[in-house]
C-alpha atoms as a PDB file:
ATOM      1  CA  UNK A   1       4.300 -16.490  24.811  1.00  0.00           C
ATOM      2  CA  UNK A   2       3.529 -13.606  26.894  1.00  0.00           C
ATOM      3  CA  UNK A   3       1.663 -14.945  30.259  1.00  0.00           C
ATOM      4  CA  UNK A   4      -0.824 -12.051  29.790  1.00  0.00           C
ATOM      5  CA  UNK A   5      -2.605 -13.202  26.760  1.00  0.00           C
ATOM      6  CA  UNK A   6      -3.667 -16.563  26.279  1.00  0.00           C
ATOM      7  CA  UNK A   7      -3.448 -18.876  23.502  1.00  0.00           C
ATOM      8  CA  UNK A   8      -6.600 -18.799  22.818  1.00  0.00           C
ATOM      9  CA  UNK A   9      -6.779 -15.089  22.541  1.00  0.00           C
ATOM     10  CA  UNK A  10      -3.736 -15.554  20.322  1.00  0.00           C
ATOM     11  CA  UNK A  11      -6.221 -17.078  17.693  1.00  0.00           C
ATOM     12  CA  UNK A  12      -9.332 -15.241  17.881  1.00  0.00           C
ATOM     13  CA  UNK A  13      -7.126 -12.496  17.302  1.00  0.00           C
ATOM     14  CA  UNK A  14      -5.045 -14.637  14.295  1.00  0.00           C
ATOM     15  CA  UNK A  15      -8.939 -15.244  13.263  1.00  0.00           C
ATOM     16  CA  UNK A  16     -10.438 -11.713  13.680  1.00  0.00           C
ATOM     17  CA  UNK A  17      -7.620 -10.167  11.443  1.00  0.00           C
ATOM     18  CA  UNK A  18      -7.966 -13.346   8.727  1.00  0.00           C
ATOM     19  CA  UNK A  19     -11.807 -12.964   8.219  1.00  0.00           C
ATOM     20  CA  UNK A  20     -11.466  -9.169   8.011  1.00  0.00           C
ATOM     21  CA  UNK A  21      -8.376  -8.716   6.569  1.00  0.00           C
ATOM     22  CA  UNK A  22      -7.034 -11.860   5.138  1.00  0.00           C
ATOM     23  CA  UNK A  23      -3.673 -11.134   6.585  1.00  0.00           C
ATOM     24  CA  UNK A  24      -2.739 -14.347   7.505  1.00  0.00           C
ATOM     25  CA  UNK A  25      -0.722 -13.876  10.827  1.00  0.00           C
ATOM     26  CA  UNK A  26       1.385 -17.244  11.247  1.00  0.00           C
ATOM     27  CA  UNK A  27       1.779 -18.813  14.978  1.00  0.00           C
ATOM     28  CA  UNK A  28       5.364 -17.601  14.982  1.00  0.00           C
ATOM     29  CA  UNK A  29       4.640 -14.203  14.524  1.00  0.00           C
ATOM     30  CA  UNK A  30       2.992 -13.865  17.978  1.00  0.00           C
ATOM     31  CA  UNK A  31       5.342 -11.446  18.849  1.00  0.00           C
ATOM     32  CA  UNK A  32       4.320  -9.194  16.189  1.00  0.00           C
ATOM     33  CA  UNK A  33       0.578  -9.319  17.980  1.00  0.00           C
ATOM     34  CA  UNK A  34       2.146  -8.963  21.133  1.00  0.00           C
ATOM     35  CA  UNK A  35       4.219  -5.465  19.934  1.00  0.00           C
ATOM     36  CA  UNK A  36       1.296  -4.243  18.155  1.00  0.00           C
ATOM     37  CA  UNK A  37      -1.635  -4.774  20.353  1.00  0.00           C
ATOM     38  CA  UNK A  38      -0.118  -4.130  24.368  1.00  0.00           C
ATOM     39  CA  UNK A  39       0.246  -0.058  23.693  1.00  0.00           C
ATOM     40  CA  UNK A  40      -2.873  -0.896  21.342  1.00  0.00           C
ATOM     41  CA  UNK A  41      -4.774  -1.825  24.592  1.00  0.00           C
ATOM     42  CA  UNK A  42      -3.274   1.082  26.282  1.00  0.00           C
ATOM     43  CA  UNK A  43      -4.231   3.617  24.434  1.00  0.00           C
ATOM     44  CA  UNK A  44      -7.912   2.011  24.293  1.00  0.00           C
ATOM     45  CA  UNK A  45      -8.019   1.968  27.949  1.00  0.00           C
ATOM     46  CA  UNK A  46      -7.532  -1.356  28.706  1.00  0.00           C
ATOM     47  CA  UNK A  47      -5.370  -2.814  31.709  1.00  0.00           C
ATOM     48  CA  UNK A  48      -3.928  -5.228  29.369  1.00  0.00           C
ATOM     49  CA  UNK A  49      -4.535  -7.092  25.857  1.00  0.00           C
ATOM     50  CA  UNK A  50      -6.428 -10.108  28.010  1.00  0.00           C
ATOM     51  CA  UNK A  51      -8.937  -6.934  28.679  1.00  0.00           C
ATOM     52  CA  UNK A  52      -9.207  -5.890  25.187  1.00  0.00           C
ATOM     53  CA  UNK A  53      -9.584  -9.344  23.465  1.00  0.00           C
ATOM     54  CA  UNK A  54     -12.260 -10.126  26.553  1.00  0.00           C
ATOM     55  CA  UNK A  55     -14.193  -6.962  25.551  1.00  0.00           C
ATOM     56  CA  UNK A  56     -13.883  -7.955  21.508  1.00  0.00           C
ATOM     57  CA  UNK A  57     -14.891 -11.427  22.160  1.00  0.00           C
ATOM     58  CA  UNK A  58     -18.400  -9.728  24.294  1.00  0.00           C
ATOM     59  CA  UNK A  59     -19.773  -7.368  21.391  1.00  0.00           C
ATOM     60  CA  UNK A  60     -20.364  -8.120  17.880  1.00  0.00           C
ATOM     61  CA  UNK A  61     -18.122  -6.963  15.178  1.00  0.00           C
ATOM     62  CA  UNK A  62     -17.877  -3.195  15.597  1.00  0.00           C
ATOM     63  CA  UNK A  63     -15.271  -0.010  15.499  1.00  0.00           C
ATOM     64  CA  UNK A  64     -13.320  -1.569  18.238  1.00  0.00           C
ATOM     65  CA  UNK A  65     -12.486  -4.760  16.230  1.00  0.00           C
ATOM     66  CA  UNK A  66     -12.020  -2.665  12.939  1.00  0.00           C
ATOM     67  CA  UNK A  67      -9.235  -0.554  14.999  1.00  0.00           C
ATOM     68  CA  UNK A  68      -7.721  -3.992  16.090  1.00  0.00           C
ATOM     69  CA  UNK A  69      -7.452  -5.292  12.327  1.00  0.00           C
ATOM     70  CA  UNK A  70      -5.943  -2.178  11.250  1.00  0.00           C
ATOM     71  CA  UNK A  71      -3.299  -2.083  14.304  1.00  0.00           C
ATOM     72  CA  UNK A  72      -1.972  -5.608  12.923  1.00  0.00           C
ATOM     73  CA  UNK A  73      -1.426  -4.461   9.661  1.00  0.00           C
ATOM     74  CA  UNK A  74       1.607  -4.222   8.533  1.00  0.00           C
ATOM     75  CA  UNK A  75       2.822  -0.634   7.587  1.00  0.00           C
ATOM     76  CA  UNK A  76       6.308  -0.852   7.090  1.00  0.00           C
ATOM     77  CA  UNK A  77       7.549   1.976   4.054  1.00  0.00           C
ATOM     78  CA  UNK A  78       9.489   4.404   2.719  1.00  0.00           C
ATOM     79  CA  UNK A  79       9.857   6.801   0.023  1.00  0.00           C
ATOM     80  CA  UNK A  80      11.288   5.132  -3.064  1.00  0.00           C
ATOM     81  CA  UNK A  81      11.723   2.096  -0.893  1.00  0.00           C
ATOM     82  CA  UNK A  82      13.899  -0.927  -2.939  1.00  0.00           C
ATOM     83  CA  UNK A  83      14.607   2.002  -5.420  1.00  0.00           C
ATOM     84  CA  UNK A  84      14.848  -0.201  -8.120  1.00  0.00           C
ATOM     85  CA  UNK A  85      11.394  -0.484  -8.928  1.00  0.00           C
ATOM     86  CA  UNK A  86      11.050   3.584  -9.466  1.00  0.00           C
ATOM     87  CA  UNK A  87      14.118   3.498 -11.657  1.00  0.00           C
ATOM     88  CA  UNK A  88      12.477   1.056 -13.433  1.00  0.00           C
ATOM     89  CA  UNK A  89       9.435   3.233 -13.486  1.00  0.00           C
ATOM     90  CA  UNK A  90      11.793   6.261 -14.985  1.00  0.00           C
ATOM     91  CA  UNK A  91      13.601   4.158 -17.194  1.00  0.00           C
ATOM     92  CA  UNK A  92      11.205   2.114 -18.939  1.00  0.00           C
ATOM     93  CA  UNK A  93       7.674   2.082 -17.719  1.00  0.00           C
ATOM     94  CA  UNK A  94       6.717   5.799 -17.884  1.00  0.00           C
ATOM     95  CA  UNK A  95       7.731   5.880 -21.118  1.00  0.00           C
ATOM     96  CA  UNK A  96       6.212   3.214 -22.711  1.00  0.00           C
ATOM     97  CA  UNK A  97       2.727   4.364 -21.116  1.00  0.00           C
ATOM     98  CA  UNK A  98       3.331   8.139 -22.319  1.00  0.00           C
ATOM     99  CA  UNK A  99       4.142   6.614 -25.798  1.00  0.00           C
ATOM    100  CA  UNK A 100       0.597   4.603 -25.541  1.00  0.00           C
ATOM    101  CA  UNK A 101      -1.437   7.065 -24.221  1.00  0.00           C
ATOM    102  CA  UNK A 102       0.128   9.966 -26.267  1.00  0.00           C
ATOM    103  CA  UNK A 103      -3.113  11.020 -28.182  1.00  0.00           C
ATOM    104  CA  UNK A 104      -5.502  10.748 -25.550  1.00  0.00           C
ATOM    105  CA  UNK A 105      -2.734  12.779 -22.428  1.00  0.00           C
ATOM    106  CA  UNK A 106      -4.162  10.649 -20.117  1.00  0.00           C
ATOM    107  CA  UNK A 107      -2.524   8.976 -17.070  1.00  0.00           C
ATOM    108  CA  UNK A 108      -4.019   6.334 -14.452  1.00  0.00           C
ATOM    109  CA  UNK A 109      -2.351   4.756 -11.481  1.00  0.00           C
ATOM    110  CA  UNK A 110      -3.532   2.819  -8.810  1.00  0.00           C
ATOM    111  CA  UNK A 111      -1.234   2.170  -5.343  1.00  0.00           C
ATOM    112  CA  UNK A 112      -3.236  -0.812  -3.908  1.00  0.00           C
ATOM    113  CA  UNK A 113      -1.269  -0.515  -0.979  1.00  0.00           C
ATOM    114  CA  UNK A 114      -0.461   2.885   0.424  1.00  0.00           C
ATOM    115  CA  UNK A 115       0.141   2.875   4.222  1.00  0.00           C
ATOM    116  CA  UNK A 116       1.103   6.408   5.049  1.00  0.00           C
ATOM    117  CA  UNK A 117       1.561   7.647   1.463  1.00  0.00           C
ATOM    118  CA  UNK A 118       5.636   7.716   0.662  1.00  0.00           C
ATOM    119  CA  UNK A 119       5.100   4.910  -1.981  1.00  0.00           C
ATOM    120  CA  UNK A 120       1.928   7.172  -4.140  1.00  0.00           C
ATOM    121  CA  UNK A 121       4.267  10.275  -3.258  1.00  0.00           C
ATOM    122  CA  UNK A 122       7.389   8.422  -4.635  1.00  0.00           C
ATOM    123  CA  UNK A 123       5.019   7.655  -7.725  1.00  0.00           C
ATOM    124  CA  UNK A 124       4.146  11.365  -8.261  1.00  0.00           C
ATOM    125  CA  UNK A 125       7.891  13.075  -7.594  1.00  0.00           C
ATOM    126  CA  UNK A 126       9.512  10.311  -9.546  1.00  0.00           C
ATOM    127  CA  UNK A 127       6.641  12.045 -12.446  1.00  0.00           C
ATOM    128  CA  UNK A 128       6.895  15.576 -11.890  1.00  0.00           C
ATOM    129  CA  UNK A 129      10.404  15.416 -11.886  1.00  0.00           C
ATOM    130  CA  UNK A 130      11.193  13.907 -14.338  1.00  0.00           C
ATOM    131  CA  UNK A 131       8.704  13.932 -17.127  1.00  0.00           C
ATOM    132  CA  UNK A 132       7.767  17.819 -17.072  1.00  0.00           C
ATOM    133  CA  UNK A 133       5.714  17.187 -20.392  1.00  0.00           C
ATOM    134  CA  UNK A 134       3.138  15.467 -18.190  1.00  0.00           C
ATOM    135  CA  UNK A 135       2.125  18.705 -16.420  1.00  0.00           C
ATOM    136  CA  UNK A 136      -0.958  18.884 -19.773  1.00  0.00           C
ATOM    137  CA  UNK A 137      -1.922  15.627 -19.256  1.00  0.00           C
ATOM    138  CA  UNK A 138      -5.007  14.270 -16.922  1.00  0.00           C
ATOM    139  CA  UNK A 139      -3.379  12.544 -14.296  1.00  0.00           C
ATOM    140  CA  UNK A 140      -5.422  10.466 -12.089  1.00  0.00           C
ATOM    141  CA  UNK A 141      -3.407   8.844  -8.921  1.00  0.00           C
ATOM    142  CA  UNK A 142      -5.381   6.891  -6.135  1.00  0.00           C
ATOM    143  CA  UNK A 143      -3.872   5.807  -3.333  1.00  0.00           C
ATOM    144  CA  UNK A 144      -6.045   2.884  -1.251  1.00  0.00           C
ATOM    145  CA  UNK A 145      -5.078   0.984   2.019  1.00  0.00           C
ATOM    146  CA  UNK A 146      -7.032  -0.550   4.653  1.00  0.00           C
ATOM    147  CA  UNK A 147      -6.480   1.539   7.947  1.00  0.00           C
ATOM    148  CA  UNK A 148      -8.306   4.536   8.480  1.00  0.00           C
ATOM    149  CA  UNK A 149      -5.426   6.111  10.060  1.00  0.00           C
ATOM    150  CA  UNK A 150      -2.990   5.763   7.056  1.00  0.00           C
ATOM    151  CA  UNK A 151      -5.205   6.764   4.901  1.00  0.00           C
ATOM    152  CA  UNK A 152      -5.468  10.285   7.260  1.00  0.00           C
ATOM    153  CA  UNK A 153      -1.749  10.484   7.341  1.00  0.00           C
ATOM    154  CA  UNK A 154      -1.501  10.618   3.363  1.00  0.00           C
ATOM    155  CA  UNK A 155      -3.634  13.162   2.777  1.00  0.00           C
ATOM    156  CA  UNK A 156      -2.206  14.985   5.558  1.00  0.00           C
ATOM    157  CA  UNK A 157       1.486  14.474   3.616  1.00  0.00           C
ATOM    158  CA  UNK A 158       3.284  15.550   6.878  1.00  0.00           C
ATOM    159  CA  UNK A 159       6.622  13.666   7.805  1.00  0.00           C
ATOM    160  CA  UNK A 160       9.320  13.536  10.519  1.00  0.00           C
ATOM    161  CA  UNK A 161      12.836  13.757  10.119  1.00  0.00           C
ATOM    162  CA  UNK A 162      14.007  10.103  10.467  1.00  0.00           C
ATOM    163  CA  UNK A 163      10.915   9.525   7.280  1.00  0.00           C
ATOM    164  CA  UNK A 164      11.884  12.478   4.924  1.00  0.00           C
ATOM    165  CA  UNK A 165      15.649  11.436   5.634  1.00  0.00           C
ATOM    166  CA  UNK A 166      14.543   7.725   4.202  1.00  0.00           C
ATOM    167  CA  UNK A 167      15.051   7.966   0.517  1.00  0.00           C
ATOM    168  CA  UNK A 168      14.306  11.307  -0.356  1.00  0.00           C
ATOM    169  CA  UNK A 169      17.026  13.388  -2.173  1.00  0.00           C
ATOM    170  CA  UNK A 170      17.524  17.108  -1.257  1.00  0.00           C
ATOM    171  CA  UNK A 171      16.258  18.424  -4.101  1.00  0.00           C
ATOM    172  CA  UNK A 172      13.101  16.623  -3.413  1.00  0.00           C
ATOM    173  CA  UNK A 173      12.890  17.251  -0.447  1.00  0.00           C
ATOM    174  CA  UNK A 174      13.160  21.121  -1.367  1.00  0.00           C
ATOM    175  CA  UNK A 175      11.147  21.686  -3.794  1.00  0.00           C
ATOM    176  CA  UNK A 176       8.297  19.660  -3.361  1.00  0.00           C
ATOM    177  CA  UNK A 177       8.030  20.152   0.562  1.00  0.00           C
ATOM    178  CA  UNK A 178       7.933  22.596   3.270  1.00  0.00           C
ATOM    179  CA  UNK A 179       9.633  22.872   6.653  1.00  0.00           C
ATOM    180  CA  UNK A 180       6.429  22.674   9.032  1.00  0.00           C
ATOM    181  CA  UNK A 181       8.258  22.682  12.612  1.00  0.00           C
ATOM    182  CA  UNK A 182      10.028  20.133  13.298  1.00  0.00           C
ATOM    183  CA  UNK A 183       8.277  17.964  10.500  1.00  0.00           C
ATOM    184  CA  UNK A 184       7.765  18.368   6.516  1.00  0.00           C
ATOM    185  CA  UNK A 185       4.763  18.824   4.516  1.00  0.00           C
ATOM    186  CA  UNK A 186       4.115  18.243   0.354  1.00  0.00           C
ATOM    187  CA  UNK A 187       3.181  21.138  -1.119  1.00  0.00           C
ATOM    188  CA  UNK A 188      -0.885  21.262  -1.672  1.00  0.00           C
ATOM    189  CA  UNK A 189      -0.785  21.286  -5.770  1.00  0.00           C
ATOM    190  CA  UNK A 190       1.416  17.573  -5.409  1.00  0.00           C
ATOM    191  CA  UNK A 191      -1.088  16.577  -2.063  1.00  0.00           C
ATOM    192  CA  UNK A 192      -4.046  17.559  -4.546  1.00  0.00           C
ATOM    193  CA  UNK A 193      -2.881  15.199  -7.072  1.00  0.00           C
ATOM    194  CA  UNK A 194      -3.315  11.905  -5.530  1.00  0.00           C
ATOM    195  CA  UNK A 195      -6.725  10.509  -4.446  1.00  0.00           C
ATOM    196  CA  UNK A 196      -6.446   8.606  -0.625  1.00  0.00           C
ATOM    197  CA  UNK A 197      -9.255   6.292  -0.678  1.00  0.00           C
ATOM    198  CA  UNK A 198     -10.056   3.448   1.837  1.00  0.00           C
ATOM    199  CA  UNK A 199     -10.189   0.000   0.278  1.00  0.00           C
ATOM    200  CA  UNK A 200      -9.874  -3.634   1.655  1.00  0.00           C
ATOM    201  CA  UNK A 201      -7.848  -5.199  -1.266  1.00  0.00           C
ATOM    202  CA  UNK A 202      -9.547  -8.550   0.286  1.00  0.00           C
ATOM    203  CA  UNK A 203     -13.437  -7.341   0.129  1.00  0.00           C
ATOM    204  CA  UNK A 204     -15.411  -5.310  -1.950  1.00  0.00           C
ATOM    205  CA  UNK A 205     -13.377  -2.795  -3.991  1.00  0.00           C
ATOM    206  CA  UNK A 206     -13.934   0.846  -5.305  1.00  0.00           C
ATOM    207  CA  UNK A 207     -15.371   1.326  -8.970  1.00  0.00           C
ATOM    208  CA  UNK A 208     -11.875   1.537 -10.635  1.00  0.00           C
ATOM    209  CA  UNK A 209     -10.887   3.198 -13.967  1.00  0.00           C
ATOM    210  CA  UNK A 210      -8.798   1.043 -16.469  1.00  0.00           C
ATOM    211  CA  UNK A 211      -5.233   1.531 -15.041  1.00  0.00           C
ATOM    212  CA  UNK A 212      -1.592   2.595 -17.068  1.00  0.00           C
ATOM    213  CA  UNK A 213      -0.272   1.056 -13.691  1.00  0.00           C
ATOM    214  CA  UNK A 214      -0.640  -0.524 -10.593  1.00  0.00           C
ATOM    215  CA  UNK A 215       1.298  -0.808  -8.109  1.00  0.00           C
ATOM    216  CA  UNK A 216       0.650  -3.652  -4.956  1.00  0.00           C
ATOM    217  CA  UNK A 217       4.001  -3.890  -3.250  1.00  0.00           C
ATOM    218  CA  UNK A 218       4.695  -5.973  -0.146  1.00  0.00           C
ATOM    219  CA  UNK A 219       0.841  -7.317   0.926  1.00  0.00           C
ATOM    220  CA  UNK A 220       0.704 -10.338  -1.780  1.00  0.00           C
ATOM    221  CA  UNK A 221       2.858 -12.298   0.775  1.00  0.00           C
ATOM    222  CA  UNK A 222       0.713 -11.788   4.061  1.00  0.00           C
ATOM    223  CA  UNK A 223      -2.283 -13.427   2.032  1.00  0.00           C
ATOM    224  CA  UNK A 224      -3.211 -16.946   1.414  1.00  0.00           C
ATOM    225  CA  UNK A 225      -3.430 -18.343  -2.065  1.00  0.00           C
ATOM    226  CA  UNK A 226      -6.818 -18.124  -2.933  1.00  0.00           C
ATOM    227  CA  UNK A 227      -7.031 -14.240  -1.651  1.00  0.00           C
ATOM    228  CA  UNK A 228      -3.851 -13.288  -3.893  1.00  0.00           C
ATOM    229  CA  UNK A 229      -5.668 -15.399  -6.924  1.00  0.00           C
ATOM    230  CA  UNK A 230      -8.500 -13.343  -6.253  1.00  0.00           C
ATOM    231  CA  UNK A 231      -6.555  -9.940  -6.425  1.00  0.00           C
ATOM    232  CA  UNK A 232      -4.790 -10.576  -9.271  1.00  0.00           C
ATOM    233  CA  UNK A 233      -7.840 -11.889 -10.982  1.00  0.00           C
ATOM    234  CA  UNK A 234      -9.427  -8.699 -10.434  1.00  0.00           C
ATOM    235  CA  UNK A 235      -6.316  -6.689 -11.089  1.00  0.00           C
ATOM    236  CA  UNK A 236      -6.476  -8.091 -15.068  1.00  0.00           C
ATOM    237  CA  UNK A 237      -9.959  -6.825 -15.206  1.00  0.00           C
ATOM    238  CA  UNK A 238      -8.639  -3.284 -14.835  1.00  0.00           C
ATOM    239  CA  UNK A 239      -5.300  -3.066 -15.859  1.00  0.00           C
ATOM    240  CA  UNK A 240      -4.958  -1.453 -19.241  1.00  0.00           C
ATOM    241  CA  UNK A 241      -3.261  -4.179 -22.451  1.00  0.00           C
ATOM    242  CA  UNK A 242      -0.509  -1.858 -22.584  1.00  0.00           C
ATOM    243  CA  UNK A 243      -0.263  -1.694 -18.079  1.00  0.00           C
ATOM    244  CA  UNK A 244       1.679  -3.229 -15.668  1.00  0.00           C
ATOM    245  CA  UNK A 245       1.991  -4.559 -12.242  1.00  0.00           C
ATOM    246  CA  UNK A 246       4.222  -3.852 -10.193  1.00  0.00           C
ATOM    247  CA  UNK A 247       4.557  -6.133  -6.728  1.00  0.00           C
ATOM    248  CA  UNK A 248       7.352  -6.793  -4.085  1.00  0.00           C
ATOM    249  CA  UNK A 249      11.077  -7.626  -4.439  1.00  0.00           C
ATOM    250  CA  UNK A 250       9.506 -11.537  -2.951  1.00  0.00           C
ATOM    251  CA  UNK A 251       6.333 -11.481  -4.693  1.00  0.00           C
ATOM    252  CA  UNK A 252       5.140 -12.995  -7.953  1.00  0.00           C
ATOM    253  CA  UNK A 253       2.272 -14.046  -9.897  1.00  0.00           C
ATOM    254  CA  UNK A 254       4.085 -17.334 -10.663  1.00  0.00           C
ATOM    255  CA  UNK A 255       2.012 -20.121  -9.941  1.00  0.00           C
ATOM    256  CA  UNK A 256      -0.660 -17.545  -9.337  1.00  0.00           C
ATOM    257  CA  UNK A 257      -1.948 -16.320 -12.083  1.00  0.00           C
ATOM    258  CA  UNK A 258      -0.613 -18.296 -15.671  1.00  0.00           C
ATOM    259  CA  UNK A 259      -2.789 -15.119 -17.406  1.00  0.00           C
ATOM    260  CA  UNK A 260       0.041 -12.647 -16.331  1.00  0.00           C
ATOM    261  CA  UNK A 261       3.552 -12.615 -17.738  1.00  0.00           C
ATOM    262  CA  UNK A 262       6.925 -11.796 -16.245  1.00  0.00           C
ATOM    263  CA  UNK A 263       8.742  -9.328 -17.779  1.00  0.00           C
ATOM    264  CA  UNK A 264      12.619  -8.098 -16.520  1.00  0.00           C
ATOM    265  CA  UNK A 265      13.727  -4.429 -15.993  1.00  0.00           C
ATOM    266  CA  UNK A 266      16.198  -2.917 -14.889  1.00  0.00           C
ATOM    267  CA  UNK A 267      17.230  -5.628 -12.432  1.00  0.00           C
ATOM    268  CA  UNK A 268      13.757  -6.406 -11.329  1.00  0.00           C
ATOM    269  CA  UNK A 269      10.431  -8.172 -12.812  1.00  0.00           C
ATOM    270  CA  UNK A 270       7.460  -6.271 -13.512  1.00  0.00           C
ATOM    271  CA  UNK A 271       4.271  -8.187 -14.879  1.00  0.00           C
ATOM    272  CA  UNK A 272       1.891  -7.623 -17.426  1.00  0.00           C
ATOM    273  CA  UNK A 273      -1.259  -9.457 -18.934  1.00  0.00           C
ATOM    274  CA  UNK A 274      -0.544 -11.905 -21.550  1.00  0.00           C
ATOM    275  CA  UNK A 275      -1.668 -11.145 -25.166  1.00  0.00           C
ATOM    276  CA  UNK A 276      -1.568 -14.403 -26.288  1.00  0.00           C
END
């Protein structure tokens, strides 16, 4: 363990993000706190993390301690990352909900997780691209996540090189974005289409419409059991008889949730309410 922070710091700050987040940071990912939180401190001010978790532990919960929760999130994505899951969305998905929702044109989707946007974008391009008889219909995309900051970044839609160059094709990349320096921005129409909203999938949630799809990919796993039971409780209240979730390559609702089903596509399981 690092000598600058203490063990005990180590679990107010394992502690801080649980109650907040219910991230569930285990003991032996200390280094994760420790590569997250030193330029954390840093940029904050701070000589070192000792400083900053002595300065949390002094004050009630406030702005500094929401920052901290959101720096030990995990925002690992890319576009159309696993790729499987959007072929699946192409292949079979889409067009069951079109065929569903035919007479009343009307498309909802809900990205529970959405870091700094690629995954919402992915949803939209893999749309617009492909399913051109969409451009009629009411189409109704939010995109939640916890931090502040990502939520900032996917509104603002502007990526480097190394993140457009991580699973976007060229034609994509060239006609739904333009070069903005040395970085690349979605155009405003596609930006406009998709509703950034911040959301604590562990507290109180925003007044959702009945959803075609939802997608929650990669966070299941940093919860405990009772916070993903909650979720996907919540999750059948507003997913749509025809809908579907969609989680992570590791996640399932398998000895979850018995009220969802598993259902295989294209190489992968998807997951949909029972009807029985």
């Amino acid at each position: 363990m690092n000598p600058e922070i203490a063990f005990e710091d180590v679990a107010y700050i394992r502690n801080l993000v649980r109650v907040r987040s219910a991230m569930v940071l285990e003991p032996e990912k200390t280094y994760l706190l420790k590569s997250r939180l030193e330029p954390f401190a840093k940029q904050e001010g701070f000589g070192s993390m000792a400083d900053l978790v002595s300065q949390l532990r002094q004050t009630s919960y406030g702005p500094l301690h929401k920052r901290v929760v959101e720096a030990m999130t995990i925002n690992e994505t890319s576009f159309f990352r696993d790729l499987v899951p959007f072929q699946a969305l192409k292949d079979r998905l889409l067009p069951e909900v079109i065929q569903a929702n035919w007479d009343i044109k009307r498309l909802h989707i809900w990205c529970g997780a959405s870091s700094s946007g690629q995954e919402p974008y992915s949803i939209l391009l893999t749309i617009l691209h492909h399913f051109p008889e969409l451009t009629s219909w009411h189409i109704r995309l939010i995109a939640t996540d916890l931090s502040q900051e990502m939520i900032k970044r996917g509104q603002e839609g502007r990526y480097g090189p190394f993140e457009v160059n991580r699973g976007l094709s060229p034609p994509m990349l060239n006609t739904y974005f333009s070069r903005q320096g040395m970085e690349w921005q979605i155009r405003d129409d596609v930006r406009n289409m998709i509703e950034f909203r911040e959301m604590n999938l562990a507290g109180s949630w925003l007044v959702l419409p009945t959803m075609d799809l939802v997608f929650i990919r990669n966070v299941m796993m940093y919860f405990d059991m009772e916070t993903r039971k909650d979720i996907l409780r919540r999750i059948r209240g507003i997913l749509a008889p025809h809908g579907y979730l969609i989680l992570g390559a590791t996640e399932t609702t398998l000895a979850v949730d018995d009220h969802f089903e598993r259902v295989p596509v294209n190489g992968t399981s998807v997951y949909r309410v029972r009807k029985d």
